[in-house]
C-alpha atoms as a PDB file:
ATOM      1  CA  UNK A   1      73.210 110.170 111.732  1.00  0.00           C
ATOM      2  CA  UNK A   2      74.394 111.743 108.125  1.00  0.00           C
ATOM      3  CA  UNK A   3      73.847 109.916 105.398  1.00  0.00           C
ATOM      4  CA  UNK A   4      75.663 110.968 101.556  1.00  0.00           C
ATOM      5  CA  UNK A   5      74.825 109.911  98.223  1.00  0.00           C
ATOM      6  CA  UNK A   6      76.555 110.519  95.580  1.00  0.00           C
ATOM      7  CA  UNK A   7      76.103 110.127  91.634  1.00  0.00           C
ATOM      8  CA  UNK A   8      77.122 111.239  88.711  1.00  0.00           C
ATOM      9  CA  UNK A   9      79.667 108.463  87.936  1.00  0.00           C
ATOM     10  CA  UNK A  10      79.893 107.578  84.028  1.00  0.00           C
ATOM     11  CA  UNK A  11      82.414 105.844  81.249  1.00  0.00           C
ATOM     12  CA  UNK A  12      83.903 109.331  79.612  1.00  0.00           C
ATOM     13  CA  UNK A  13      86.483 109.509  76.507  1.00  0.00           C
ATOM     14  CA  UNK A  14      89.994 110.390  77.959  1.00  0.00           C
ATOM     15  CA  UNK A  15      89.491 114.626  77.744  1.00  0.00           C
ATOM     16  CA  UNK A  16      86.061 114.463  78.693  1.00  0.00           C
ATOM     17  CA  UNK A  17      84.176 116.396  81.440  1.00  0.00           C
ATOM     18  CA  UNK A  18      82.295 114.708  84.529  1.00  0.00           C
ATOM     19  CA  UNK A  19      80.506 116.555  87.180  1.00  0.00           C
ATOM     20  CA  UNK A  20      79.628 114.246  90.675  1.00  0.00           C
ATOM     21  CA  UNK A  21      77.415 114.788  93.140  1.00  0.00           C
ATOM     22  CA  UNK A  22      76.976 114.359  97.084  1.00  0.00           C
ATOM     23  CA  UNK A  23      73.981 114.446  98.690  1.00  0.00           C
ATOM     24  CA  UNK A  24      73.606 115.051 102.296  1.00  0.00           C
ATOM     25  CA  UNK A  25      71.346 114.295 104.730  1.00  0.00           C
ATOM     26  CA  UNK A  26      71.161 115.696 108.603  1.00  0.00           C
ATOM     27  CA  UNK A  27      72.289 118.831 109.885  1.00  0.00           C
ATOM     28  CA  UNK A  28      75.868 118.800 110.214  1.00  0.00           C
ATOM     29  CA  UNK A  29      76.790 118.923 106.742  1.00  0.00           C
ATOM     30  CA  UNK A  30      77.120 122.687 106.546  1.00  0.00           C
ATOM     31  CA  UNK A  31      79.481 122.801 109.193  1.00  0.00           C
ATOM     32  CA  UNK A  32      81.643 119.831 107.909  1.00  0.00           C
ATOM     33  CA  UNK A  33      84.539 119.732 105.665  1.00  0.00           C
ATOM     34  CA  UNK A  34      83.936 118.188 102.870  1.00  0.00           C
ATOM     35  CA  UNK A  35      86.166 116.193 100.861  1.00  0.00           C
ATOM     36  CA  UNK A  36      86.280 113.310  97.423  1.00  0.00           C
ATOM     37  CA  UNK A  37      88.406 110.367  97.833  1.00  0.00           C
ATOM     38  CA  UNK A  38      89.115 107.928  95.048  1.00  0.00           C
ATOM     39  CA  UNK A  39      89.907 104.261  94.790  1.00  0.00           C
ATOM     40  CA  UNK A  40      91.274 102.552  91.817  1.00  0.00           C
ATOM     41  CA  UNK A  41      92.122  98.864  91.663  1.00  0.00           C
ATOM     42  CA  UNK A  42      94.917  97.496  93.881  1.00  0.00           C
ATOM     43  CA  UNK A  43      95.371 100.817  95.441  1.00  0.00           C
ATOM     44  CA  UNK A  44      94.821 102.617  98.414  1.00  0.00           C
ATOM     45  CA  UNK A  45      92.310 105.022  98.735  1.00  0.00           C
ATOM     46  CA  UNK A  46      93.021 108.601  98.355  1.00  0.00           C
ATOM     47  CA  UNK A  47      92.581 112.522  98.408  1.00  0.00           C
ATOM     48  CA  UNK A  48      91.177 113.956  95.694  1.00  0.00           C
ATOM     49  CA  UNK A  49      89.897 117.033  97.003  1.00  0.00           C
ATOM     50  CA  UNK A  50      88.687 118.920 100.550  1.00  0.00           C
ATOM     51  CA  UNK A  51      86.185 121.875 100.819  1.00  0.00           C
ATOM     52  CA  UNK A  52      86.600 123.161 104.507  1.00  0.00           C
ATOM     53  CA  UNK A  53      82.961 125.047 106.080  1.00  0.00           C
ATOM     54  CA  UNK A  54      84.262 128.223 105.354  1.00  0.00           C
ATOM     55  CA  UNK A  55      85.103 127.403 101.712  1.00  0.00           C
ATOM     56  CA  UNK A  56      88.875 127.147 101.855  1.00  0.00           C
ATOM     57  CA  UNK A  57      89.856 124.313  99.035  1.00  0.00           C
ATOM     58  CA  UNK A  58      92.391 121.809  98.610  1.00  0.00           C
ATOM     59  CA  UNK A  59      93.599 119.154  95.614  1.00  0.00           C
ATOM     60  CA  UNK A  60      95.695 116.430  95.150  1.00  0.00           C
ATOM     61  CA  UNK A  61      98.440 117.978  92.748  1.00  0.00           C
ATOM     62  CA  UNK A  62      97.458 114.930  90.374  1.00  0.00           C
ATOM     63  CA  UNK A  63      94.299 116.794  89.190  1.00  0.00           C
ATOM     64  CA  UNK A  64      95.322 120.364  90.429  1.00  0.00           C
ATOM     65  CA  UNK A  65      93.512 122.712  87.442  1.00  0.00           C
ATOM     66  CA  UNK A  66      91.518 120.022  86.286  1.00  0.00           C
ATOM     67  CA  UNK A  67      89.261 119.661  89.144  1.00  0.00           C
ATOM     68  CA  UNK A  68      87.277 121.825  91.096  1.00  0.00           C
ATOM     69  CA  UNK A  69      85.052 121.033  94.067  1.00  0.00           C
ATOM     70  CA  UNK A  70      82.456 122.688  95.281  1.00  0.00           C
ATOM     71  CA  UNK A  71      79.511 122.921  97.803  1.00  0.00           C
ATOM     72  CA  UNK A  72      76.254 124.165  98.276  1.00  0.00           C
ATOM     73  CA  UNK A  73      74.562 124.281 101.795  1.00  0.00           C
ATOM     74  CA  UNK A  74      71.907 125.445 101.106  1.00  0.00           C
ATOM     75  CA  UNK A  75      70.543 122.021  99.307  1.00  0.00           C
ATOM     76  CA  UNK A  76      73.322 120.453 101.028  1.00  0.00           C
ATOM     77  CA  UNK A  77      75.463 118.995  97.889  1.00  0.00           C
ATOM     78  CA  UNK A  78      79.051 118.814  97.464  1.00  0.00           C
ATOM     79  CA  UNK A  79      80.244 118.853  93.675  1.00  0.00           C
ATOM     80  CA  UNK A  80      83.529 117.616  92.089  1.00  0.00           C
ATOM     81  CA  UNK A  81      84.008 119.254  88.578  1.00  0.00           C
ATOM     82  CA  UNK A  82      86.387 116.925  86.662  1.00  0.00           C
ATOM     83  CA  UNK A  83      87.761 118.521  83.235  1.00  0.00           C
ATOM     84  CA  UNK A  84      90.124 116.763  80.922  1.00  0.00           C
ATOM     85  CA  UNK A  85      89.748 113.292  82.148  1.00  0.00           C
ATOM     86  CA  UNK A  86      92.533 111.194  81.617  1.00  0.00           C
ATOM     87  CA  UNK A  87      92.552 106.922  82.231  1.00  0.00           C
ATOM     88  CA  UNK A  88      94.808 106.802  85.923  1.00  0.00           C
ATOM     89  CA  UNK A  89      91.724 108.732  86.788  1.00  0.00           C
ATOM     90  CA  UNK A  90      89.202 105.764  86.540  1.00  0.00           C
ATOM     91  CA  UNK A  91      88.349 104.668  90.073  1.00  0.00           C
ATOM     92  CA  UNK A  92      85.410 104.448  92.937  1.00  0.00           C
ATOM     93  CA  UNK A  93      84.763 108.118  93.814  1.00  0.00           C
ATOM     94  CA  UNK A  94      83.643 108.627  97.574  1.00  0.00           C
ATOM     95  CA  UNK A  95      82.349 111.519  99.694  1.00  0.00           C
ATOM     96  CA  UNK A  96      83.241 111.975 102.739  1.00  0.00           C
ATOM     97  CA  UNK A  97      82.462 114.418 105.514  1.00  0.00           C
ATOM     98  CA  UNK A  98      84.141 115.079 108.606  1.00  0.00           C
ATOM     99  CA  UNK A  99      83.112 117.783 111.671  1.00  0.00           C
ATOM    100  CA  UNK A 100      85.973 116.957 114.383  1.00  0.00           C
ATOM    101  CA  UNK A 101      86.630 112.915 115.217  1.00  0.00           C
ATOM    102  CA  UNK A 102      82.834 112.264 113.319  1.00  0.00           C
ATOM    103  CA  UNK A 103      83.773 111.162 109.629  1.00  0.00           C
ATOM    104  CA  UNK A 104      81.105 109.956 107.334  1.00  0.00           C
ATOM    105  CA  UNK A 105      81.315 108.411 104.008  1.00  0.00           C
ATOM    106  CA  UNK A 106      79.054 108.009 101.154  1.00  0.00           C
ATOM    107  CA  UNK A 107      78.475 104.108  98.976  1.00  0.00           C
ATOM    108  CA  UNK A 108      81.252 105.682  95.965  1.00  0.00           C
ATOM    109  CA  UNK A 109      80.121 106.143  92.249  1.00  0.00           C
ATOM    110  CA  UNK A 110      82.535 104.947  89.411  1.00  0.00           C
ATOM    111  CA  UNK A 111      84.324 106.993  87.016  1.00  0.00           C
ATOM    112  CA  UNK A 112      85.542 105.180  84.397  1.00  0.00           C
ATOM    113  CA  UNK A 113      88.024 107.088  81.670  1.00  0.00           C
ATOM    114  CA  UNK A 114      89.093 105.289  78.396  1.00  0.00           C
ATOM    115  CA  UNK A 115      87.997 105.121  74.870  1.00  0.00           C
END
C-alpha cells in the first residue's frame, strides 16, 4: 500500500511563485512515475506534469516554462515548482503515482491564484 501527501497549497497574487509537495510512503515510489494533476471547478481533471523513474519530464503546454517538477528518492518527495502564477491556474492539485496498471493518488492541496 503507498500512501502520498501532499502540501504546499496557498492563495498567491497572479505572478507569484508556489512550490508543492508529495510525500510518499512504501517502497515503490522510486520506481514509479510520478506525475501532478489539477482540478478546477466544473472541469475535468488533468495533466499538469509527469516525472518518469529515470527522470525523463513532461508538461502540459499550458504551464510549459513556468513549471518544473521534480523528485527526490531519496526522502521520497515529488515537487511541482510553479512560477508566474496566473488565475486559470487555481484548482485542487493531486499527486499521483503509477508503476504499471498500480496508480495511486494523493487527498489534493488547493492553489488558489487571484488578487
Amino acid at each position: 500500500q503507498v500512501q502520498l501527501v501532499e502540501s504546499g497549497g496557498d492563495l498567491v497574487q497572479p505572478g507569484g511563485s508556489l512550490r508543492l509537495s508529495c510525500a510518499a510512503s512504501g517502497t515503490l515510489f522510486s520506481i514509479s512515475t510520478m506525475g501532478w494533476y489539477r482540478q478546477a471547478p466544473g472541469k475535468q481533471r488533468e495533466l499538469v506534469a509527469s516525472i518518469t523513474s529515470g527522470g525523463s519530464t513532461n508538461y502540459a503546454d499550458s504551464v510549459k516554462d513556468r513549471f518544473t517538477i521534480s523528485r527526490d528518492n531519496a526522502k521520497k518527495v515529488v515537487y511541482l515548482q510553479m512560477n508566474s502564477l496566473k488565475p486559470e491556474d487555481t484548482a485542487v492539485y493531486y499527486c499521483r503515482g503509477q508503476l504499471s496498471s498500480y496508480i495511486y493518488w494523493g487527498q489534493g492541496t488547493q492553489v488558489t491564484v487571484s488578487s
